[in-house]
N, C-alpha and C. Protein backbone atom coordinates (compact mmCIF):
# COMPACT_ATOMS: atom_id res chain seq x y z
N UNK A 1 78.07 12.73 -98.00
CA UNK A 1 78.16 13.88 -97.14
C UNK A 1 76.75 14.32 -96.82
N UNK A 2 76.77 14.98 -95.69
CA UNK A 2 75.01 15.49 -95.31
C UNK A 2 74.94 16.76 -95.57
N UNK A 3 73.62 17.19 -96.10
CA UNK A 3 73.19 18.21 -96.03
C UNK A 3 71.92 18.64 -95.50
N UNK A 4 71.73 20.17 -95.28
CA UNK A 4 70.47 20.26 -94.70
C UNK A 4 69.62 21.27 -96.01
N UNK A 5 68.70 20.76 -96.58
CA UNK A 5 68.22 21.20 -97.70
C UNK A 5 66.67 21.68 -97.69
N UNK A 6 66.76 23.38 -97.64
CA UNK A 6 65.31 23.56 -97.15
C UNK A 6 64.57 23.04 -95.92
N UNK A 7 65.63 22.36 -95.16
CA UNK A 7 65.36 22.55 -93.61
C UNK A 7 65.37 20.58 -93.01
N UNK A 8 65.25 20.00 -94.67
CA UNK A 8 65.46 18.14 -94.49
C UNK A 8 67.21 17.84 -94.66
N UNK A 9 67.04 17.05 -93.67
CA UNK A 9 68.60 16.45 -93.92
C UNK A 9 68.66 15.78 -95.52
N UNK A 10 69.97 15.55 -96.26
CA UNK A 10 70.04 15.23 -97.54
C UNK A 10 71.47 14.48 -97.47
N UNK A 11 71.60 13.07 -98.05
CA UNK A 11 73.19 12.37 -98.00
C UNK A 11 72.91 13.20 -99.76
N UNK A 12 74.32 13.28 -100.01
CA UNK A 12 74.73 13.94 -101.55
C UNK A 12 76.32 13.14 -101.52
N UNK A 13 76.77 13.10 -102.84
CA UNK A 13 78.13 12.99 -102.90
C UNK A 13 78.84 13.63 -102.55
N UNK A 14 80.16 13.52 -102.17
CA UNK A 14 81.49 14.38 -101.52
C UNK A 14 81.58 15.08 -102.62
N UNK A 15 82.06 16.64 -102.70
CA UNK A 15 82.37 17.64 -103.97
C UNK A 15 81.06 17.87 -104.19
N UNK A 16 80.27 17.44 -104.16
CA UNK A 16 78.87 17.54 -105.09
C UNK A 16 78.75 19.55 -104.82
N UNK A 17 78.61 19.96 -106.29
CA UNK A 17 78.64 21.24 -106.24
C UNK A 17 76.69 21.65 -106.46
N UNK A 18 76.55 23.54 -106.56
CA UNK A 18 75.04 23.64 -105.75
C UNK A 18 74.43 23.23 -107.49
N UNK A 19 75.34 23.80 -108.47
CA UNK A 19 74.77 23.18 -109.96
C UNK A 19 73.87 21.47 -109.76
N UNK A 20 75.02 20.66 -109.11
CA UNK A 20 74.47 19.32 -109.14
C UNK A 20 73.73 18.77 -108.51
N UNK A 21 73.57 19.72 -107.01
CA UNK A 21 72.53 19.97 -106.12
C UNK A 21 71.10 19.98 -106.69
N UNK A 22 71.23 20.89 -108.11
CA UNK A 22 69.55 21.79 -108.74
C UNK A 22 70.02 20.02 -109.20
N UNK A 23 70.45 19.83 -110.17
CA UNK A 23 70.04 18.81 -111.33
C UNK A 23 69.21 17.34 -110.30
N UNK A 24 69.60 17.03 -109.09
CA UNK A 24 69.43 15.82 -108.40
C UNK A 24 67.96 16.35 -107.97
N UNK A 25 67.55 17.81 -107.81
CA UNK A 25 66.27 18.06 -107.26
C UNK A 25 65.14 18.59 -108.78
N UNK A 26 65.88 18.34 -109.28
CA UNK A 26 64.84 18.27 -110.37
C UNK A 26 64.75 20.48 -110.99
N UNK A 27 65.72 20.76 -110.61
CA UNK A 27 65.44 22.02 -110.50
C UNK A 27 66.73 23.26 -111.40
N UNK A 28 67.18 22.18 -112.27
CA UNK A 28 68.49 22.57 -113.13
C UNK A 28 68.01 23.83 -113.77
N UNK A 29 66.90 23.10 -114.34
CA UNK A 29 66.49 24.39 -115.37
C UNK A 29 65.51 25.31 -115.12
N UNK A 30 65.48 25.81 -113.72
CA UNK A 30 63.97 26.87 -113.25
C UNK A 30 65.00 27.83 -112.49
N UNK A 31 64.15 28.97 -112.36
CA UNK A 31 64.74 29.91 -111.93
C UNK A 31 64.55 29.25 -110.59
N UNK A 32 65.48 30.06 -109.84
CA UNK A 32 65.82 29.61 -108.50
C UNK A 32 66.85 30.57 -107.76
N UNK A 33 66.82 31.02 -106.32
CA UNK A 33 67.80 31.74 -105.59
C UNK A 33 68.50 30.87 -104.77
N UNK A 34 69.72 30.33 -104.58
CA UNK A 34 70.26 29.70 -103.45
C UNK A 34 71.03 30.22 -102.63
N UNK A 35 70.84 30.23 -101.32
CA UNK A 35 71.68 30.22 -100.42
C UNK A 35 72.15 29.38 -99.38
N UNK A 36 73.60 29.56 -99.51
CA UNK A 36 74.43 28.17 -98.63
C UNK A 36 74.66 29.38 -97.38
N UNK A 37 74.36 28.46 -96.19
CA UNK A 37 75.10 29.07 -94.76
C UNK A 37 74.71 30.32 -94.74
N UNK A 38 73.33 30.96 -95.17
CA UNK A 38 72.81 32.14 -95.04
C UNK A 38 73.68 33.12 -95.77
N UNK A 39 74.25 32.72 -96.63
CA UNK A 39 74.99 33.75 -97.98
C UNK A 39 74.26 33.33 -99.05
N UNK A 40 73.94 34.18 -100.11
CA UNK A 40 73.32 33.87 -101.05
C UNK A 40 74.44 33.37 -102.32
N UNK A 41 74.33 32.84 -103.28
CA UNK A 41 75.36 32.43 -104.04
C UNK A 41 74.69 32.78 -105.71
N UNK A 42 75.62 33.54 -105.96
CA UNK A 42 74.99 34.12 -107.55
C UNK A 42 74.72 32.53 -108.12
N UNK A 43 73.47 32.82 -109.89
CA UNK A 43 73.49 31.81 -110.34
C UNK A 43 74.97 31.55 -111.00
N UNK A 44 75.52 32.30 -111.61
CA UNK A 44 76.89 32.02 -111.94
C UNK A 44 77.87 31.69 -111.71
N UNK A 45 77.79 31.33 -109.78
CA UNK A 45 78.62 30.77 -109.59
C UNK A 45 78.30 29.13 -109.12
N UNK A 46 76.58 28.53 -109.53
CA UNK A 46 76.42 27.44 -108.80
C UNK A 46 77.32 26.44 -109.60
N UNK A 47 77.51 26.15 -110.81
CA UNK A 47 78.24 25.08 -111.45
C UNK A 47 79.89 25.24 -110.63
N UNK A 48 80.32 25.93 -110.23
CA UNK A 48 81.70 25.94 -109.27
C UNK A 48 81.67 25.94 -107.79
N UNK A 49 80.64 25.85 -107.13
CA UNK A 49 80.46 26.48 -105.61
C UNK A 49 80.40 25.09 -105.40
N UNK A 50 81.14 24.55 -104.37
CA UNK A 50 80.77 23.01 -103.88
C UNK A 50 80.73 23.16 -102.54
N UNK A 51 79.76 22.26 -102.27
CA UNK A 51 79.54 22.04 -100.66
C UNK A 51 80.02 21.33 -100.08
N UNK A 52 79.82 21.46 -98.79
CA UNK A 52 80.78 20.31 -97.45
C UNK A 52 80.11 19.56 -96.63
N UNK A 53 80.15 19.01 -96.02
CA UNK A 53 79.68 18.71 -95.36
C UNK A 53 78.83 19.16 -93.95
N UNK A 54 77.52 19.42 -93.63
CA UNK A 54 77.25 20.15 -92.80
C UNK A 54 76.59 21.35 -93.32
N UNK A 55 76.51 21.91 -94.70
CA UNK A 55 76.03 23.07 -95.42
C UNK A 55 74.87 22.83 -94.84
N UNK A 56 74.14 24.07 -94.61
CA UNK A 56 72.62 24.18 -95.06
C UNK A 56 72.60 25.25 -96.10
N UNK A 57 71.67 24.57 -97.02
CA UNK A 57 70.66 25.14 -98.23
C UNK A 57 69.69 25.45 -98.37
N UNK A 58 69.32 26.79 -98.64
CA UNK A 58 67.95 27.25 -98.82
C UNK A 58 67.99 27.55 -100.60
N UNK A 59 67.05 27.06 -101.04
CA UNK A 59 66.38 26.69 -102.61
C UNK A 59 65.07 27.55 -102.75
N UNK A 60 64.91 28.99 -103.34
CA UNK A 60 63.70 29.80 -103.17
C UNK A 60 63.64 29.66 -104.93
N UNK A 61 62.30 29.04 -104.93
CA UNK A 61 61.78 29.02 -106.64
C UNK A 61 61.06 30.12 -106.67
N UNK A 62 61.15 30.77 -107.76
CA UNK A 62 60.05 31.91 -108.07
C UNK A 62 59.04 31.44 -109.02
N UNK A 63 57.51 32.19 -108.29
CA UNK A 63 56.86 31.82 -108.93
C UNK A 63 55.95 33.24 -109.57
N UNK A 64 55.40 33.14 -111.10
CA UNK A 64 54.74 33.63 -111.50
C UNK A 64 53.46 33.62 -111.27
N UNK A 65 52.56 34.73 -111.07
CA UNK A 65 51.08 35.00 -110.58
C UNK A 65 50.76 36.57 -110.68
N UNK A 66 49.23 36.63 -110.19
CA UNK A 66 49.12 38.03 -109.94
C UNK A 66 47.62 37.82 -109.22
């Protein structure tokens, strides 16, 4: 299935949910905000939220500084 991920097209598996999304980008375990289709999606719900085909994803890492 395609996706548009941070603005690059992406093939992913069919079902592939936004949990398995972080783990394939290297990004399972960092903080992170996602939003599918310009809704934002709690972290609690990424291990259940699955995408379709056609989603776009925005992936905002936070970073520490000052």
């Amino acid at each position: 299935m395609r996706l548009v991920v941070n603005g690059e097209e992406r093939q992913v598996e069919t079902n592939t949910t936004i949990g398995e999304l972080l783990v394939t980008l290297g990004l399972a375990d960092t903080l992170v905000a996602v939003e599918r289709n310009e809704e934002v999606v709690p972290r609690a719900q990424h291990a259940h939220t699955r995408l379709a085909d056609g989603d776009r994803v925005e992936v905002v890492h936070f970073v520490g500084g000052g």
